[in-house]
C-alpha atoms as a PDB file:
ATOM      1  CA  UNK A   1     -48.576-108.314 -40.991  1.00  0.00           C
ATOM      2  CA  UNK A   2     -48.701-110.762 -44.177  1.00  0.00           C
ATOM      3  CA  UNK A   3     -47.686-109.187 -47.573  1.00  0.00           C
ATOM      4  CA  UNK A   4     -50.870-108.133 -49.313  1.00  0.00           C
ATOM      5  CA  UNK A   5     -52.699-110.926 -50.261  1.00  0.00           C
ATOM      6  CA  UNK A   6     -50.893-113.685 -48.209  1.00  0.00           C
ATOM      7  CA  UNK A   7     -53.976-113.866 -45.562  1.00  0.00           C
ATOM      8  CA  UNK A   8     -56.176-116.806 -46.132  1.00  0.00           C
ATOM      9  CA  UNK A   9     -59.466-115.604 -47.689  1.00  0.00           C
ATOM     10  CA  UNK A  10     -63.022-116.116 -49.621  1.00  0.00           C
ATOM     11  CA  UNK A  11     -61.223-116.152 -52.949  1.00  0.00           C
ATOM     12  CA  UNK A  12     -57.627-117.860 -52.180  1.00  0.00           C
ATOM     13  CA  UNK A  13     -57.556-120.587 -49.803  1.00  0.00           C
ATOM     14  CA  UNK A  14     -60.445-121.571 -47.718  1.00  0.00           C
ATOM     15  CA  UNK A  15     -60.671-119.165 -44.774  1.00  0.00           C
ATOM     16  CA  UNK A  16     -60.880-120.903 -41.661  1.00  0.00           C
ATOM     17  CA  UNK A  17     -63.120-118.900 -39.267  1.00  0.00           C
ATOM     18  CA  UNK A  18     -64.229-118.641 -35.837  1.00  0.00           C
ATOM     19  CA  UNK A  19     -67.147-116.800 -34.750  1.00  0.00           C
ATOM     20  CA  UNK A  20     -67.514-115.790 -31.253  1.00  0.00           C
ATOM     21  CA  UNK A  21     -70.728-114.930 -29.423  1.00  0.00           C
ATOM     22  CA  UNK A  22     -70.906-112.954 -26.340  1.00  0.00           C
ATOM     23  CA  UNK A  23     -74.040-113.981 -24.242  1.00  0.00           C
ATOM     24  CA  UNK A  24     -75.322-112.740 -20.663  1.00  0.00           C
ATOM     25  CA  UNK A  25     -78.964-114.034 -19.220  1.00  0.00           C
ATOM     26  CA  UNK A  26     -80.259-113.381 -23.204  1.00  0.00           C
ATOM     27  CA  UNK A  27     -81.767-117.131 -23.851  1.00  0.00           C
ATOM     28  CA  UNK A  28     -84.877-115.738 -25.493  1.00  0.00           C
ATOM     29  CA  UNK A  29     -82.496-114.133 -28.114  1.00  0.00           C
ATOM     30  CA  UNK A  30     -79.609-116.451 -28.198  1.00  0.00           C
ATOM     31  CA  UNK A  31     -81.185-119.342 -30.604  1.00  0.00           C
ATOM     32  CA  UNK A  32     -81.923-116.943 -33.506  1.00  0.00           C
ATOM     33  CA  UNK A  33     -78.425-115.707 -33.004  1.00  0.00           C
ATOM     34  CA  UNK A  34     -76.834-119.216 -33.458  1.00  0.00           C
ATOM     35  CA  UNK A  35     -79.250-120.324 -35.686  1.00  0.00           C
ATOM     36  CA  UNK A  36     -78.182-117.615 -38.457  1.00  0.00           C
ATOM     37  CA  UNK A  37     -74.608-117.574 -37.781  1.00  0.00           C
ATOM     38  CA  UNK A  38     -74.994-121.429 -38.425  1.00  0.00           C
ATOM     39  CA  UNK A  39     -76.493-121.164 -41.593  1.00  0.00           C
ATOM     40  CA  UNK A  40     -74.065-119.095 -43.431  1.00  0.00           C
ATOM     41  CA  UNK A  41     -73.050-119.540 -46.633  1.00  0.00           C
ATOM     42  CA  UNK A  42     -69.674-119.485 -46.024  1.00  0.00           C
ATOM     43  CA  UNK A  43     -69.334-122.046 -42.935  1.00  0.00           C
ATOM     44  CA  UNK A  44     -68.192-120.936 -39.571  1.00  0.00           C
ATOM     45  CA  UNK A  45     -65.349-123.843 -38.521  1.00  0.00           C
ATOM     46  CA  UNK A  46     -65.964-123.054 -35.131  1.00  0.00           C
ATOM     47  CA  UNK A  47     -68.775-121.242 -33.147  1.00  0.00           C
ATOM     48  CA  UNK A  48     -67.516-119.940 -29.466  1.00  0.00           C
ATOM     49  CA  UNK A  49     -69.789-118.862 -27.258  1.00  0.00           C
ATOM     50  CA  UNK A  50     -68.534-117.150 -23.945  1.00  0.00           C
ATOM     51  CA  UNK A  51     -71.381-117.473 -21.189  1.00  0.00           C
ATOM     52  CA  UNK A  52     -70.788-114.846 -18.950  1.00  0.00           C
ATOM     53  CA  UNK A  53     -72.173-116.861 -16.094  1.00  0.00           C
ATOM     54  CA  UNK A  54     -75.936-116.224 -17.078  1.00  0.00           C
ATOM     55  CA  UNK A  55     -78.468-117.299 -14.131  1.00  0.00           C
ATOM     56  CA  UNK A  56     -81.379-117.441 -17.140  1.00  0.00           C
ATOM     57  CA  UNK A  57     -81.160-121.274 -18.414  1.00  0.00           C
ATOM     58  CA  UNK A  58     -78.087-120.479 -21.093  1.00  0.00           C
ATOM     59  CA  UNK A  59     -75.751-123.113 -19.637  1.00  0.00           C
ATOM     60  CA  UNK A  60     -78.147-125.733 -19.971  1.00  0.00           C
ATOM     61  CA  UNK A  61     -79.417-124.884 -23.085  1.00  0.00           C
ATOM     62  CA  UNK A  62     -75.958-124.544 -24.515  1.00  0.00           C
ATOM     63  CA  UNK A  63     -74.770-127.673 -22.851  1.00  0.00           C
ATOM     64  CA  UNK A  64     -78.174-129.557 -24.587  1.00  0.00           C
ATOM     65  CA  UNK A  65     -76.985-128.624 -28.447  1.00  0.00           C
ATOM     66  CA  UNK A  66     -75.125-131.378 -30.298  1.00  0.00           C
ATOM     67  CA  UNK A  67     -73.321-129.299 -33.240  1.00  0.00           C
ATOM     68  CA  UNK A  68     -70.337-130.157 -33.817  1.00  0.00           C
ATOM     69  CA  UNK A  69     -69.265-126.669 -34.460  1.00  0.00           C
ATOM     70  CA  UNK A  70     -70.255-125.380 -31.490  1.00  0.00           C
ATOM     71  CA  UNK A  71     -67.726-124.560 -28.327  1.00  0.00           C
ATOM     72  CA  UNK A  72     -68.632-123.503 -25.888  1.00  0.00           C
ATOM     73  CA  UNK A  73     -66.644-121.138 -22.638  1.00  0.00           C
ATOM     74  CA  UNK A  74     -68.587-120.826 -19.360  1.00  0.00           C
ATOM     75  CA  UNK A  75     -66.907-118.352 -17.719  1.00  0.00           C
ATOM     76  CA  UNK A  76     -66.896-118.120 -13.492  1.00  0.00           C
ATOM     77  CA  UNK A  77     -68.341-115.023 -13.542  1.00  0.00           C
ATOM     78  CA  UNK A  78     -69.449-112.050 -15.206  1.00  0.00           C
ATOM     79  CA  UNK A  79     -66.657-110.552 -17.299  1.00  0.00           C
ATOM     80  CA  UNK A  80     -68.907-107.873 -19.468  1.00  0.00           C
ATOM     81  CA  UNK A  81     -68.878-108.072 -22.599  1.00  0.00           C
ATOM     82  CA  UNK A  82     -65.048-106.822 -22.892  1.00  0.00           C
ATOM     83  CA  UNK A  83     -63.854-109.753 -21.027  1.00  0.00           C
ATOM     84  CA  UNK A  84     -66.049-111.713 -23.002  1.00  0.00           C
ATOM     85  CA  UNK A  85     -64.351-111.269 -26.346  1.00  0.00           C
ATOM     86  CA  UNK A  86     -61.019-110.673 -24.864  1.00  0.00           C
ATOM     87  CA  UNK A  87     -61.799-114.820 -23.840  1.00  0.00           C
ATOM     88  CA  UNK A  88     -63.494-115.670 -26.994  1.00  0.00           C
ATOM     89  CA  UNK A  89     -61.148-113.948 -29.261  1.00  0.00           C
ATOM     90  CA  UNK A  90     -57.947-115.627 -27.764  1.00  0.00           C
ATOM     91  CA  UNK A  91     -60.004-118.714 -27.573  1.00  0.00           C
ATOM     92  CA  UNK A  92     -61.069-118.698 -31.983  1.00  0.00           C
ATOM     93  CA  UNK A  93     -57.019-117.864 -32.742  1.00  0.00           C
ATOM     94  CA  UNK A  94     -56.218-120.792 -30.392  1.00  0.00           C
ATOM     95  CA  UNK A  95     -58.398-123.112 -32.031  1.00  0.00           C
ATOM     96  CA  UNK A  96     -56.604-122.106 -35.427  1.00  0.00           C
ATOM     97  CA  UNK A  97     -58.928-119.916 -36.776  1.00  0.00           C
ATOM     98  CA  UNK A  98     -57.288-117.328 -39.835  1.00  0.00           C
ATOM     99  CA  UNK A  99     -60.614-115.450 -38.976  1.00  0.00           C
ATOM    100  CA  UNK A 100     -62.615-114.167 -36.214  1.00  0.00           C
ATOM    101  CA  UNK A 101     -66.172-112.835 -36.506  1.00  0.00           C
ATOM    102  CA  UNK A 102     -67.510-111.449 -33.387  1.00  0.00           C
ATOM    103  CA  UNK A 103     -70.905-110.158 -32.552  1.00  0.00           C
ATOM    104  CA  UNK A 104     -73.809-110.061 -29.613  1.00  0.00           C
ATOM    105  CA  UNK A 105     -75.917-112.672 -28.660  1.00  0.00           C
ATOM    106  CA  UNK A 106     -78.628-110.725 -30.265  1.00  0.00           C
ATOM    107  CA  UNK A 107     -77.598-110.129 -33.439  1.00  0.00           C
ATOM    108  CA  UNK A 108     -78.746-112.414 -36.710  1.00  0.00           C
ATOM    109  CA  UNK A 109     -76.681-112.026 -39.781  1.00  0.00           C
ATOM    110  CA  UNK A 110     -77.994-112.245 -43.421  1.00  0.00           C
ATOM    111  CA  UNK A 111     -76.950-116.026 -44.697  1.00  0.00           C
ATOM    112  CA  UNK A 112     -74.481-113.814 -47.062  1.00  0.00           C
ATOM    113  CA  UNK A 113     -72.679-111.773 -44.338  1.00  0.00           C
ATOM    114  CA  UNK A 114     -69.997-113.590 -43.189  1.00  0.00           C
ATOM    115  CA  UNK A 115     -68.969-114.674 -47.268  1.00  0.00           C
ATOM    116  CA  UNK A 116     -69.363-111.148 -48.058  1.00  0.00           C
ATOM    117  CA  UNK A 117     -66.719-109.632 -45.294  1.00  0.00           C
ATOM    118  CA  UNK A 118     -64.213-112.261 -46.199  1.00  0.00           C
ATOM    119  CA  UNK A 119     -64.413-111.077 -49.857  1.00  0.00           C
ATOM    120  CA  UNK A 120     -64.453-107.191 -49.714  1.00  0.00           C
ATOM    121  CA  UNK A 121     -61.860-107.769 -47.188  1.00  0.00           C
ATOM    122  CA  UNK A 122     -59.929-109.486 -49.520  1.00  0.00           C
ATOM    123  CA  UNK A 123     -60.778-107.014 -52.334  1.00  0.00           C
ATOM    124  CA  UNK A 124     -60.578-104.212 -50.479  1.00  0.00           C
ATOM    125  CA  UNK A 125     -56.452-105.098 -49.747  1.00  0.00           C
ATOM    126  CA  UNK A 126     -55.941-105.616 -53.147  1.00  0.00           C
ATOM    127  CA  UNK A 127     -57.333-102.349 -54.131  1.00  0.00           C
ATOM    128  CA  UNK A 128     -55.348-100.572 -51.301  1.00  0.00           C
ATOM    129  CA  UNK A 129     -52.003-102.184 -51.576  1.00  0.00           C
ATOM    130  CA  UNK A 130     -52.409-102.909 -47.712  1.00  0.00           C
ATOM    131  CA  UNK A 131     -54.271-106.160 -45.330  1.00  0.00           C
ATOM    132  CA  UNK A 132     -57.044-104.359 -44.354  1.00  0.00           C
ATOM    133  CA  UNK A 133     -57.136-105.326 -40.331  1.00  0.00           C
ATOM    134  CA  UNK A 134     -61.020-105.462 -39.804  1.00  0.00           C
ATOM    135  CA  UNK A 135     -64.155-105.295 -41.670  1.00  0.00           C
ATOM    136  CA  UNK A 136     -67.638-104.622 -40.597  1.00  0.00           C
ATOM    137  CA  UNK A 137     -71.150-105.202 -41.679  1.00  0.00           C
ATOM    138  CA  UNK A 138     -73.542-102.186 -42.022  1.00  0.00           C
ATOM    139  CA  UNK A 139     -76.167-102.897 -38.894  1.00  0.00           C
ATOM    140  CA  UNK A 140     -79.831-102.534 -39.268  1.00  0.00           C
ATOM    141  CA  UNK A 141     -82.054-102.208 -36.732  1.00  0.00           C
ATOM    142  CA  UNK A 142     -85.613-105.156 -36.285  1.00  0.00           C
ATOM    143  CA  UNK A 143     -87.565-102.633 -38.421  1.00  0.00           C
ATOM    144  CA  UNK A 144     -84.917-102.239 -41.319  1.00  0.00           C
ATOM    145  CA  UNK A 145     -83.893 -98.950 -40.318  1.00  0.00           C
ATOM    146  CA  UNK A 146     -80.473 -97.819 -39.105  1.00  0.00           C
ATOM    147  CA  UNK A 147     -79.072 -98.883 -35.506  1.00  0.00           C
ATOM    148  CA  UNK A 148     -78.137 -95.994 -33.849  1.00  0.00           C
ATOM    149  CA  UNK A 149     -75.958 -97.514 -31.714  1.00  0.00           C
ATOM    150  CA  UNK A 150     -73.613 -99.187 -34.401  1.00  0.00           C
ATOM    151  CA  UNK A 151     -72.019 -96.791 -36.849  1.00  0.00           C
ATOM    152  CA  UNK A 152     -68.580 -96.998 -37.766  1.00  0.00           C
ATOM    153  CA  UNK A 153     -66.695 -93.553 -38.379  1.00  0.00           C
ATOM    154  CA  UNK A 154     -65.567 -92.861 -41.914  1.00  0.00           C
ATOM    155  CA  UNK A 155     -62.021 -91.479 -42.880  1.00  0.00           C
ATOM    156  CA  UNK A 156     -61.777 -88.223 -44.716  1.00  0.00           C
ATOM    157  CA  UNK A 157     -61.236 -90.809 -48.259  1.00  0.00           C
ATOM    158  CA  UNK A 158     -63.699 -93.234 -47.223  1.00  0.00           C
ATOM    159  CA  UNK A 159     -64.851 -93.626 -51.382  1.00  0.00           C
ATOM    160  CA  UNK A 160     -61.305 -94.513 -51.608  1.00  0.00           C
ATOM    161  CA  UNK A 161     -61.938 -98.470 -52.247  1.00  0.00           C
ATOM    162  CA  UNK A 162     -65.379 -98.226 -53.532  1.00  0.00           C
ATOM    163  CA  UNK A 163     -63.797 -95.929 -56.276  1.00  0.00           C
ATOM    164  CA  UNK A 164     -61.637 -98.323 -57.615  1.00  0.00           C
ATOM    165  CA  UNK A 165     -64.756-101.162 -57.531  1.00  0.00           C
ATOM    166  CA  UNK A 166     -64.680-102.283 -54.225  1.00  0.00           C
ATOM    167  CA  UNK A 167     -68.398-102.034 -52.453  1.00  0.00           C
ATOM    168  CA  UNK A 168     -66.847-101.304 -49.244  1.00  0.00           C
ATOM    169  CA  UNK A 169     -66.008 -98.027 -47.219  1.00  0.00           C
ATOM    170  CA  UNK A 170     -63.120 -97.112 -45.008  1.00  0.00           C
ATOM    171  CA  UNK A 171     -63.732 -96.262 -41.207  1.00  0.00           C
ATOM    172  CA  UNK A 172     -61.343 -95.917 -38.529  1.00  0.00           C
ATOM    173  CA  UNK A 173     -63.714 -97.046 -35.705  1.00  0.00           C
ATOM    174  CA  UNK A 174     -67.094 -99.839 -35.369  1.00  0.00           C
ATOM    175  CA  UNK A 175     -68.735-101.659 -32.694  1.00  0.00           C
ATOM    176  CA  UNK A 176     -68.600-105.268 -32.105  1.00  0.00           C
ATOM    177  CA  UNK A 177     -71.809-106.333 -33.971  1.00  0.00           C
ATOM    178  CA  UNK A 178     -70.296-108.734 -37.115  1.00  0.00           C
ATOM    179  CA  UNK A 179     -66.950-107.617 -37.227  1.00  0.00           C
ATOM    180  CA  UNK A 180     -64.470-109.434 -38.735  1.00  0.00           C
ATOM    181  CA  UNK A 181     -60.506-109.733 -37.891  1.00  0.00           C
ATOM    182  CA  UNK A 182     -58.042-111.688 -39.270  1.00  0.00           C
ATOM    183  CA  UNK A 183     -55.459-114.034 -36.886  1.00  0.00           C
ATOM    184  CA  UNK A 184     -52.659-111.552 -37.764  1.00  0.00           C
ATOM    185  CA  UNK A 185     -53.370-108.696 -36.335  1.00  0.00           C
ATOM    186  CA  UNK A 186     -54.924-110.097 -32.895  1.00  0.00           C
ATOM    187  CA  UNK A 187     -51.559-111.861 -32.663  1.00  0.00           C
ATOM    188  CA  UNK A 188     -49.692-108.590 -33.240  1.00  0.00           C
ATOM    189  CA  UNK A 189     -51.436-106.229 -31.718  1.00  0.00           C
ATOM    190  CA  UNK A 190     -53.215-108.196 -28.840  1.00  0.00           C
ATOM    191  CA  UNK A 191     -57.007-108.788 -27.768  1.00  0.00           C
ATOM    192  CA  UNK A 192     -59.326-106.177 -26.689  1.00  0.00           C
ATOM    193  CA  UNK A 193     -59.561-104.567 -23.026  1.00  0.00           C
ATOM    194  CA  UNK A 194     -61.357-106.834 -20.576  1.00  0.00           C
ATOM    195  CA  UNK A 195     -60.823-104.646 -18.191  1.00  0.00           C
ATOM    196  CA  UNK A 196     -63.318-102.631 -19.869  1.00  0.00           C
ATOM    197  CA  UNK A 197     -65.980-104.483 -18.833  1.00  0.00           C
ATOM    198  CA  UNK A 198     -68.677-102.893 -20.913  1.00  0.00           C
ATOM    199  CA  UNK A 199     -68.604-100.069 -23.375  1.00  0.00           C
ATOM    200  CA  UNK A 200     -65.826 -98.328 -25.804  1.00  0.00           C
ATOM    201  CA  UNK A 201     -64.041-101.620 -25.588  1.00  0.00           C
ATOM    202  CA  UNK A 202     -64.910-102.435 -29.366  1.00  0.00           C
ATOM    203  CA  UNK A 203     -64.052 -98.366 -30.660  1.00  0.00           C
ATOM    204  CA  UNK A 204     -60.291 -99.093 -28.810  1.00  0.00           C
ATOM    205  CA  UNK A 205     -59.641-102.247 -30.305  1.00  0.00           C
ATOM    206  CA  UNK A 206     -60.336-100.988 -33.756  1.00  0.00           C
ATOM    207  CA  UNK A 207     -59.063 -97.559 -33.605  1.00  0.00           C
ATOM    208  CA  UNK A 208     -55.969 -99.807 -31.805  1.00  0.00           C
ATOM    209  CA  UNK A 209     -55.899-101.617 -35.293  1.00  0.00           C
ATOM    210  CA  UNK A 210     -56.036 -98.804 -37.657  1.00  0.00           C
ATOM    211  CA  UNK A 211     -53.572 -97.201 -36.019  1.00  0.00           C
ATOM    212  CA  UNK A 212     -51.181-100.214 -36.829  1.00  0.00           C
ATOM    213  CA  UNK A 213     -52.395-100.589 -40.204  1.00  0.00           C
ATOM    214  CA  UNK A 214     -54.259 -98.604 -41.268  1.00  0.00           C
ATOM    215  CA  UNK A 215     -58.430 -98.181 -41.415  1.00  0.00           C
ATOM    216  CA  UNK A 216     -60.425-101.156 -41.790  1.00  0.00           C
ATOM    217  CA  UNK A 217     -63.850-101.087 -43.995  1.00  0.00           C
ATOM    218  CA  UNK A 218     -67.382-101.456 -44.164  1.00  0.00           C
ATOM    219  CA  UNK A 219     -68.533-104.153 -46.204  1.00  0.00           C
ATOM    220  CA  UNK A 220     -71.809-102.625 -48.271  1.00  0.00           C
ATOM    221  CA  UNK A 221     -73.357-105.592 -49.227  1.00  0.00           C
ATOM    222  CA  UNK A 222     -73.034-107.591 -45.750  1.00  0.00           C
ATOM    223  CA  UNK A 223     -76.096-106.730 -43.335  1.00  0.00           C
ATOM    224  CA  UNK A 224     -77.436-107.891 -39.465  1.00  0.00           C
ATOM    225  CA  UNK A 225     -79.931-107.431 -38.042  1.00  0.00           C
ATOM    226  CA  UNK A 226     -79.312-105.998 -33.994  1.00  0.00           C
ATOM    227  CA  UNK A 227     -82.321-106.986 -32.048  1.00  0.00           C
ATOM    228  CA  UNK A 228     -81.138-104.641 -29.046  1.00  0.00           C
ATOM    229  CA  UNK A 229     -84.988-103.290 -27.815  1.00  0.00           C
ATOM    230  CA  UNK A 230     -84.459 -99.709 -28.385  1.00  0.00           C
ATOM    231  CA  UNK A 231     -83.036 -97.952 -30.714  1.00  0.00           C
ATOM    232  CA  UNK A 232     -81.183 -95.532 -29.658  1.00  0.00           C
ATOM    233  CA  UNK A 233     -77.382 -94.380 -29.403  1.00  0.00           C
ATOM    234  CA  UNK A 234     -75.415 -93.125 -26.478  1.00  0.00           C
ATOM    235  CA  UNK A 235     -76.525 -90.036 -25.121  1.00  0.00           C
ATOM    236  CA  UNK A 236     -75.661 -88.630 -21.835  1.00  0.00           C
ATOM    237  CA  UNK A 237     -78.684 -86.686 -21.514  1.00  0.00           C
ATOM    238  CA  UNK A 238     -80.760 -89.687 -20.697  1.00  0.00           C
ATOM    239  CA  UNK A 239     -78.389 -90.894 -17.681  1.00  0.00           C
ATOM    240  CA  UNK A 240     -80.361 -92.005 -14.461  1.00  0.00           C
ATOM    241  CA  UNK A 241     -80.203 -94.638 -11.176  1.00  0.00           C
ATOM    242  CA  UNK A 242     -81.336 -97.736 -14.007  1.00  0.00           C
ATOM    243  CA  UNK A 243     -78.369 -97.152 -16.425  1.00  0.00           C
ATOM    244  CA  UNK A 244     -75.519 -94.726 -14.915  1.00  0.00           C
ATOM    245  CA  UNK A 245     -73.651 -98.184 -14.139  1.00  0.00           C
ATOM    246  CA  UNK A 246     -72.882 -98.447 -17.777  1.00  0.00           C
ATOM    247  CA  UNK A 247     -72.631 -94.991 -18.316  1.00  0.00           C
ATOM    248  CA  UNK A 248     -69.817 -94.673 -15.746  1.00  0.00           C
ATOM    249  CA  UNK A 249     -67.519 -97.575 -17.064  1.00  0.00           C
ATOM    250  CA  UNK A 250     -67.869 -96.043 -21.042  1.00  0.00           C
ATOM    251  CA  UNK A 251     -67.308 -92.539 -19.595  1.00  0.00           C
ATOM    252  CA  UNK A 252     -64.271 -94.288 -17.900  1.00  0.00           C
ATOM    253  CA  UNK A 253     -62.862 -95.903 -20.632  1.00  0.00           C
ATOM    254  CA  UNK A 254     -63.267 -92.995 -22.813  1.00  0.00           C
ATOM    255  CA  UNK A 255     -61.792 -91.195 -20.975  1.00  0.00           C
ATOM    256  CA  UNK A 256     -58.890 -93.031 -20.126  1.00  0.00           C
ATOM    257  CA  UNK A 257     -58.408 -93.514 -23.805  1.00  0.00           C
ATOM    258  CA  UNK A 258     -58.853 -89.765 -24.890  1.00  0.00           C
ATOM    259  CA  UNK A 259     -55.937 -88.623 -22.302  1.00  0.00           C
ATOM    260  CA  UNK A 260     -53.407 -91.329 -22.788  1.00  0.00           C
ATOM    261  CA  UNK A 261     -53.605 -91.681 -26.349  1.00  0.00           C
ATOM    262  CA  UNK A 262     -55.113 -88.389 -27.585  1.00  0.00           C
ATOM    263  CA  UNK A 263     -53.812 -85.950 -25.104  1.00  0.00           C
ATOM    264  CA  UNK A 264     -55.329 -83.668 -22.227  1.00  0.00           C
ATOM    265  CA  UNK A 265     -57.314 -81.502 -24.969  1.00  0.00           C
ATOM    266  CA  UNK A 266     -59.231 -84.223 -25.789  1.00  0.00           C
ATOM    267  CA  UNK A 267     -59.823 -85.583 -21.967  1.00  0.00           C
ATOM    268  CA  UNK A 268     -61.306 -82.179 -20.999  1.00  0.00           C
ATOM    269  CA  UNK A 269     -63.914 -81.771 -24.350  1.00  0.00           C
ATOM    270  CA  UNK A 270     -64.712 -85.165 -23.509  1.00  0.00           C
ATOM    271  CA  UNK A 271     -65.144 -83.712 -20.033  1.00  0.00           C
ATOM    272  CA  UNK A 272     -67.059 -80.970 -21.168  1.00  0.00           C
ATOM    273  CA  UNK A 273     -69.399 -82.845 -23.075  1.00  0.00           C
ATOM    274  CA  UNK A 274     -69.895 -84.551 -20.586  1.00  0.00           C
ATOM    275  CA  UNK A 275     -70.925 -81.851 -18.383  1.00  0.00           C
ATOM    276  CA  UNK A 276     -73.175 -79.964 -20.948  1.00  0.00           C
ATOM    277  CA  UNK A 277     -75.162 -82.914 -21.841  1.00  0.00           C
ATOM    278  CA  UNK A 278     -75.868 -83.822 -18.098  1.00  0.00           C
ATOM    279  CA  UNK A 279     -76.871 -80.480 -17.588  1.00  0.00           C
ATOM    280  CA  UNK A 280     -78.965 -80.105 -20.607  1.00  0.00           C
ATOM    281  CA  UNK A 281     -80.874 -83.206 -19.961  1.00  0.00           C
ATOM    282  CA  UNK A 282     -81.685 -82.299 -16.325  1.00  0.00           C
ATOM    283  CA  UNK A 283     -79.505 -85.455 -15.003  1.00  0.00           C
ATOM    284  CA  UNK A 284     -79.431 -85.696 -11.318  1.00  0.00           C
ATOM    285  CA  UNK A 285     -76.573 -84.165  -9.221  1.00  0.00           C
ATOM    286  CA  UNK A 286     -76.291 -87.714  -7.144  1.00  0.00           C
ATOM    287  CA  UNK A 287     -75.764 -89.279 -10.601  1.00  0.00           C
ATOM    288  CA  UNK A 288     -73.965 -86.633 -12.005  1.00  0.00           C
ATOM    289  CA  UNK A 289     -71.266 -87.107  -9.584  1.00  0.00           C
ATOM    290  CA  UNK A 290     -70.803 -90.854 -10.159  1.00  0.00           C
ATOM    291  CA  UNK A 291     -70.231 -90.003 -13.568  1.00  0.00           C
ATOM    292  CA  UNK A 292     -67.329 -87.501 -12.638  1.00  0.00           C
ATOM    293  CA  UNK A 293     -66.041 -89.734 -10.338  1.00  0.00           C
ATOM    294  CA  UNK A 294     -65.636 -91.838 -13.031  1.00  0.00           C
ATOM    295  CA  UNK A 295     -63.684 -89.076 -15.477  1.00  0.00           C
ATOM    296  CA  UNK A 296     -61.458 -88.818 -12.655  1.00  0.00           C
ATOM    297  CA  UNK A 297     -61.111 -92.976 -11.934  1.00  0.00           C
ATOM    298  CA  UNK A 298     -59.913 -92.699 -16.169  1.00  0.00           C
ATOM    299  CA  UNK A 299     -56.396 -90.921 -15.462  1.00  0.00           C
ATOM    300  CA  UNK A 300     -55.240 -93.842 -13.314  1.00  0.00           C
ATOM    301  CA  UNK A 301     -56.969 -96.561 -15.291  1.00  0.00           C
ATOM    302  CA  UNK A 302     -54.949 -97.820 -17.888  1.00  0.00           C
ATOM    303  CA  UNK A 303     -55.102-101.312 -18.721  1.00  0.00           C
ATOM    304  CA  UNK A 304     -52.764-103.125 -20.954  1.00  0.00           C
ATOM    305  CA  UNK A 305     -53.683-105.905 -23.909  1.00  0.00           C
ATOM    306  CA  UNK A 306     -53.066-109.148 -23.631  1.00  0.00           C
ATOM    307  CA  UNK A 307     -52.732-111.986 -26.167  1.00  0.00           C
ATOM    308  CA  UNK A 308     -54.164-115.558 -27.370  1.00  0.00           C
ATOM    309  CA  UNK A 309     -50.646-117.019 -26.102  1.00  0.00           C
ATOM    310  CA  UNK A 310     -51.437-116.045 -22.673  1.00  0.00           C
ATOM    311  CA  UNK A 311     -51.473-118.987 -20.203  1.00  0.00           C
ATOM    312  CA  UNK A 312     -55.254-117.896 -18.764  1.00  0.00           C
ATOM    313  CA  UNK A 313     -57.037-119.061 -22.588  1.00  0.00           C
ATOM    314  CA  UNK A 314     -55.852-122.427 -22.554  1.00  0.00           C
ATOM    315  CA  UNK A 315     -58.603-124.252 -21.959  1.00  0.00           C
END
């Protein structure tokens, strides 16, 4: 980690960044997506944008766009959104990005949001006396009104920075919609899980960061916009045939995480959460049981990180 101020930012030298865009058969969102991240006021050097082998038209509508910014990865197949950033991520830091932004494909940040992480950021490790390892935009939903699916946990002295002037908040924990990390720490501490696939792979990484270094922040005064249909958070209740395939790889992963970083307490709540919400909401005993198959897939699954220097991102 760089002595406190040493990282490239808004306010030193120019921070190089990369953003990196996640996209899987979402071509009627994808446009709006670039089209804001490309119009910041603080340039992106680089935009990445991982295909994850969409059958919708997204190749050749990537492959037909002439900026100069833009790079794109078409992956062979579907690596979820996990093995989407775990690509694009090593990908920005090989390109020589200080910075890496990553979001969805349908997320459209305010022209100001990108500027405005790199400075509280910067502010907010000044104010601490420690490089704050990731910041993160508060996440509206298309109406204006929170996302339920994208708030970032607080610490017990979250006004800590915004006490001594700072407009930002400290959280342990956010998901992958405009969150910003600097080259450092994905070269220390590694990329996120791509064997993952989908879901809890953003709350590792970060909680994976602030336990290096310490929390990261919110950034008050950058907002998106997360175009993600409904909104609505995780809830366990609502499990059934259409969606239990997600369901079972975040229950997984969570899992996984809770027992080999938290302990066996905190695998069996999890487990009985699980259990209570399932039963609560009526969830069918055929689905029920690919869910606890999946609780008991998490105490052998325990993938490792891997890093930008790894011979599979040169491309």
């Amino acid at each position: 980690m760089p002595v406190v101020g040493a990282a490239l930012s808004a306010d030193s030298v120019r921070a190089r960044v990369a953003a990196v865009i996640v996209t899987f058969n979402r071509l009627a969102k994808l446009p709006q997506t670039l089209a804001t991240v490309g119009a910041q006021s603080h340039e992106c050097d680089w935009i990445v944008v991982v295909n994850n082998a969409s059958t919708d038209g997204t190749k050749e509508y990537l492959d037909g766009l002439e900026d100069p910014r833009l790079v794109v990865l078409h992956l062979d197949e579907n690596l979820g959104g996990a093995g989407g950033f775990e690509h694009g991520m090593a990908h920005g830091v090989n390109l020589g990005a200080d910075f890496v932004w990553i979001m969805d494909d349908d997320c459209y940040p305010d022209p100001d949001a990108l500027a405005t992480l790199l400075e509280q950021r910067d502010a907010s490790s000044r104010a601490l006396g420690r490089e704050v390892p990731f910041a993160c935009s508060i996440v509206k939903y298309i109406d204006g009104s929170l996302c339920e699916m994208n708030n970032p946990i607080t610490t017990w002295d979250w006004p800590r920075a915004y006490l001594a002037g700072v407009k930002s908040l400290l959280v342990v924990e956010c998901t992958f919609v405009s969150v910003l990390v600097p080259r450092w720490a994905i070269e220390e501490q590694g990329l996120p899980l791509g064997e993952y696939f989908i879901w809890f792979d953003d709350k590792e990484y970060t909680k994976r960061l602030t336990h290096a270094y310490g929390p990261g922040i919110i950034a008050l005064d950058s907002e998106v916009v997360h175009d993600m249909g409904v909104n609505a958070g995780v809830n366990y209740r609502f499990i059934d045939e259409s969606n239990v395939w997600k369901f079972e790889k975040g229950a997984r992963n969570q899992a996984s995480y809770r027992l080999r970083r938290e302990g066996r307490v905190s695998y069996l709540m999890y487990y009985r959460r699980l259990f209570l919400e399932m039963r609560e909401g009526g969830v069918a005993k055929p689905v029920r049981k690919r869910m606890f198959r999946a609780l008991k897939e998490a105490r052998s699954f325990d993938p490792q990180p891997r890093f930008p220097n790894d011979p599979r991102y040169r491309r």
